[in-house]
C-alpha atoms as a PDB file:
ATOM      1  CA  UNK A   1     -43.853  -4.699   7.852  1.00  0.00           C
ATOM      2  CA  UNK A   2     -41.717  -6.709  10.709  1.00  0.00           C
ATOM      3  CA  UNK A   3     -42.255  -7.193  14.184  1.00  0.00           C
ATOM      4  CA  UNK A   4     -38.578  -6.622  14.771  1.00  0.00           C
ATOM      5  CA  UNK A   5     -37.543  -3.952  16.811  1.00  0.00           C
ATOM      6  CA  UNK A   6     -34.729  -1.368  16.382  1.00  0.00           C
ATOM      7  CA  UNK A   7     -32.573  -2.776  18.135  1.00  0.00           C
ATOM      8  CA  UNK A   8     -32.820  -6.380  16.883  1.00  0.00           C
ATOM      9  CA  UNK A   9     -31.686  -4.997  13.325  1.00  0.00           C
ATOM     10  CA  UNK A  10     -28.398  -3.527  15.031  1.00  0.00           C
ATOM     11  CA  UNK A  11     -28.066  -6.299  16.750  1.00  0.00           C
ATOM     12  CA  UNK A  12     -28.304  -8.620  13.131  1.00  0.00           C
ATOM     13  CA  UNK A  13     -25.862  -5.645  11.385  1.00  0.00           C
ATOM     14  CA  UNK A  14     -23.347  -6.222  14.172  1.00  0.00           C
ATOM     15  CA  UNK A  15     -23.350  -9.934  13.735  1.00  0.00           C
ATOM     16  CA  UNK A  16     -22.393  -9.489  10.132  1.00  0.00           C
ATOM     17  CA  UNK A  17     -19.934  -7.265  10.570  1.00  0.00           C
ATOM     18  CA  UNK A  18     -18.047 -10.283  13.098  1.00  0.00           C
ATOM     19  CA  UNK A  19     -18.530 -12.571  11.422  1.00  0.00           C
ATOM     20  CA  UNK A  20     -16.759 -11.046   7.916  1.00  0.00           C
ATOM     21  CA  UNK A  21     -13.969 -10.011  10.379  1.00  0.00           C
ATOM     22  CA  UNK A  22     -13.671 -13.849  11.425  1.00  0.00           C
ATOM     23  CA  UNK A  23     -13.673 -14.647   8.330  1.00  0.00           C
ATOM     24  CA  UNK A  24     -11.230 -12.567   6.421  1.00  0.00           C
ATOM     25  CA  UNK A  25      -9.137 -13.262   9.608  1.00  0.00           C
ATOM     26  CA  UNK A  26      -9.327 -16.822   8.698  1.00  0.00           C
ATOM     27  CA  UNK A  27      -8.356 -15.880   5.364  1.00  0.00           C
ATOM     28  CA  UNK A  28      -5.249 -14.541   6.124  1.00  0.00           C
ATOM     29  CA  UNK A  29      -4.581 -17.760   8.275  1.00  0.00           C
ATOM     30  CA  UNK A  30      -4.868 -19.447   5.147  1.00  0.00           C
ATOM     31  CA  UNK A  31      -2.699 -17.079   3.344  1.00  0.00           C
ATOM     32  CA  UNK A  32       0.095 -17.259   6.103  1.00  0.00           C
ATOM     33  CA  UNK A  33      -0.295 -21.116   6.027  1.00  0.00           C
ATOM     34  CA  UNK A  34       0.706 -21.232   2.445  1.00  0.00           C
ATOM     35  CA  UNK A  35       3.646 -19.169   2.424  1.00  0.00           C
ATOM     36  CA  UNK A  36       5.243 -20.931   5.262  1.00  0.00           C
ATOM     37  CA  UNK A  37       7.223 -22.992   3.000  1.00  0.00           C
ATOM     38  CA  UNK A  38       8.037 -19.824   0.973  1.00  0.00           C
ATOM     39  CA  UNK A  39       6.779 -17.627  -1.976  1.00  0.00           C
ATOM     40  CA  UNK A  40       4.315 -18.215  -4.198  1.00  0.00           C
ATOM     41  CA  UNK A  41       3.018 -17.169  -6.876  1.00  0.00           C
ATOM     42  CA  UNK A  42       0.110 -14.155  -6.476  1.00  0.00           C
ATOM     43  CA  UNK A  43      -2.416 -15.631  -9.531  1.00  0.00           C
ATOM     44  CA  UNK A  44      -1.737 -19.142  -8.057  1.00  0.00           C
ATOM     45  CA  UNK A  45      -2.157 -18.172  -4.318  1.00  0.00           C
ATOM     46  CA  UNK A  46      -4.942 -15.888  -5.292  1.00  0.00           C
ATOM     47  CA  UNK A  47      -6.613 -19.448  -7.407  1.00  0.00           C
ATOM     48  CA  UNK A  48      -6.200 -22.020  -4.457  1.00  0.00           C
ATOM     49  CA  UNK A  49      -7.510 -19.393  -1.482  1.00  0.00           C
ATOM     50  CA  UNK A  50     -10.666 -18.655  -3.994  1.00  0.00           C
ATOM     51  CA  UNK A  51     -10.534 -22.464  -4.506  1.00  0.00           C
ATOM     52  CA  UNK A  52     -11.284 -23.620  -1.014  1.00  0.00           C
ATOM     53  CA  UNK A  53     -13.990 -21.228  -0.492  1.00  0.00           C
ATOM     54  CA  UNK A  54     -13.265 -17.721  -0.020  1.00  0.00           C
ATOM     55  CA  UNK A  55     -14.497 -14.637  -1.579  1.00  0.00           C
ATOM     56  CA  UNK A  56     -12.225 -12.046  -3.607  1.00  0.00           C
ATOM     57  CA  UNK A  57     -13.620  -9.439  -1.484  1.00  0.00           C
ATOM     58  CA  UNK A  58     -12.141 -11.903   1.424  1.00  0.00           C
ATOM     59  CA  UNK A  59      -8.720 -12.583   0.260  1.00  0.00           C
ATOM     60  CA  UNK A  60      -7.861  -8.492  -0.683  1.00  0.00           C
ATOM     61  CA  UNK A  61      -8.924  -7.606   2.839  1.00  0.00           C
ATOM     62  CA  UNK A  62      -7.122 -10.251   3.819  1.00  0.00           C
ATOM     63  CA  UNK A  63      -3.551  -9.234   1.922  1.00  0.00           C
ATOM     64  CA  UNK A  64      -4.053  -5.705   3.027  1.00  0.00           C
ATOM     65  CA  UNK A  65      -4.180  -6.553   6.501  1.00  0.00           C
ATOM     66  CA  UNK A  66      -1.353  -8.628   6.301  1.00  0.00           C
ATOM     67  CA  UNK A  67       0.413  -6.576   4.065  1.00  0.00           C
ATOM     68  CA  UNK A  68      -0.372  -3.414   6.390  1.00  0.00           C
ATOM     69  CA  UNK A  69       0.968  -5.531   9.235  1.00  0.00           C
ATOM     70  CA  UNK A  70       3.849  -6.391   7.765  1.00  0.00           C
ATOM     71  CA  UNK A  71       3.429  -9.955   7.539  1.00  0.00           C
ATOM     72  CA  UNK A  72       3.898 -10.370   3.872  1.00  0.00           C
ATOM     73  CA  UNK A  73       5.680  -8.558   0.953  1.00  0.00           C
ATOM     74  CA  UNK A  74       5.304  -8.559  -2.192  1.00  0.00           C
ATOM     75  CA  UNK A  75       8.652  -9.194  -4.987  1.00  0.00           C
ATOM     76  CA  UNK A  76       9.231  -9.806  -8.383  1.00  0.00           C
ATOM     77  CA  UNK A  77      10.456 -13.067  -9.245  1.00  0.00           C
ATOM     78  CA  UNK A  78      12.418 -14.187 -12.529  1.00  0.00           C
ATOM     79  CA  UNK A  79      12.875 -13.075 -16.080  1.00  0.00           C
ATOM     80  CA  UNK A  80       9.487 -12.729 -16.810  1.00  0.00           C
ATOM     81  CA  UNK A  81       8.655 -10.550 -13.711  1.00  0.00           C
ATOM     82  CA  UNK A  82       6.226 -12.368 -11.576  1.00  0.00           C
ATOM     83  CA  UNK A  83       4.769 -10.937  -8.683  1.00  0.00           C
ATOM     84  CA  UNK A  84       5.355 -13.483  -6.120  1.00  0.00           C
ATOM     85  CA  UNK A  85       4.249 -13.265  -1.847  1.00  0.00           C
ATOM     86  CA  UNK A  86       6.538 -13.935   0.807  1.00  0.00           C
ATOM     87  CA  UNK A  87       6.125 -14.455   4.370  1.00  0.00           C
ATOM     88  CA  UNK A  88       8.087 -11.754   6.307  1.00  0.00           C
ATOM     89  CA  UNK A  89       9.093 -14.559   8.254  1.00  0.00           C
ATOM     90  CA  UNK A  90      11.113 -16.305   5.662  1.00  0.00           C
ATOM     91  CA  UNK A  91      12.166 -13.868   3.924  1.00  0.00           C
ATOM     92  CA  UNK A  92      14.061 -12.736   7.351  1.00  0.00           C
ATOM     93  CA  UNK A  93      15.394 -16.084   7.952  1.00  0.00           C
ATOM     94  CA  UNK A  94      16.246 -16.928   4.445  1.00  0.00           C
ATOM     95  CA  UNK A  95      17.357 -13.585   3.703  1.00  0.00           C
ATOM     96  CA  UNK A  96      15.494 -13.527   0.273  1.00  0.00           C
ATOM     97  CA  UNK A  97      15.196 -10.301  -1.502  1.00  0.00           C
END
């Protein structure tokens, strides 16, 4: 039994539900941060945003929102065929892909 009322459960559930937005918004931050400089890698992105702290639930959120804004894009890179992320910023001003 609680002494909470209704409304102090929605009011917990809401809470929640900003702050996973903040952080999978922060996420992609992080994401955009380390493409700045170009592609990378998706394993070794993928390693160093789990690395300082996020959830995989966190970072795929994350690279669907970005990729569903159109802030990143996904290539193939090399012989071998690795999936690398770019920054739709570069690859506009470097004219990659």
């Amino acid at each position: 039994y609680s002494d909470k009322k209704d409304k102090d459960f929605v009011k917990e559930a809401s809470k929640a539900t900003a702050d996973a937005r903040d952080a999978i918004a922060d996420c992609a931050d992080f994401i955009l941060s380390e493409l700045q400089n170009g592609g990378m890698n998706v394993k070794d992105l993928d390693d160093e945003t789990l690395a300082v702290g996020y959830t995989k639930y966190q970072l795929r959120k994350a690279k669907e929102l970005l990729k569903k804004a159109g802030k990143i894009t996904a290539k193939k890179d090399g012989f071998q065929g690795q999936t690398c992320l770019f920054s739709s910023a570069h690859i506009k001003n470097d004219k990659i892909g």
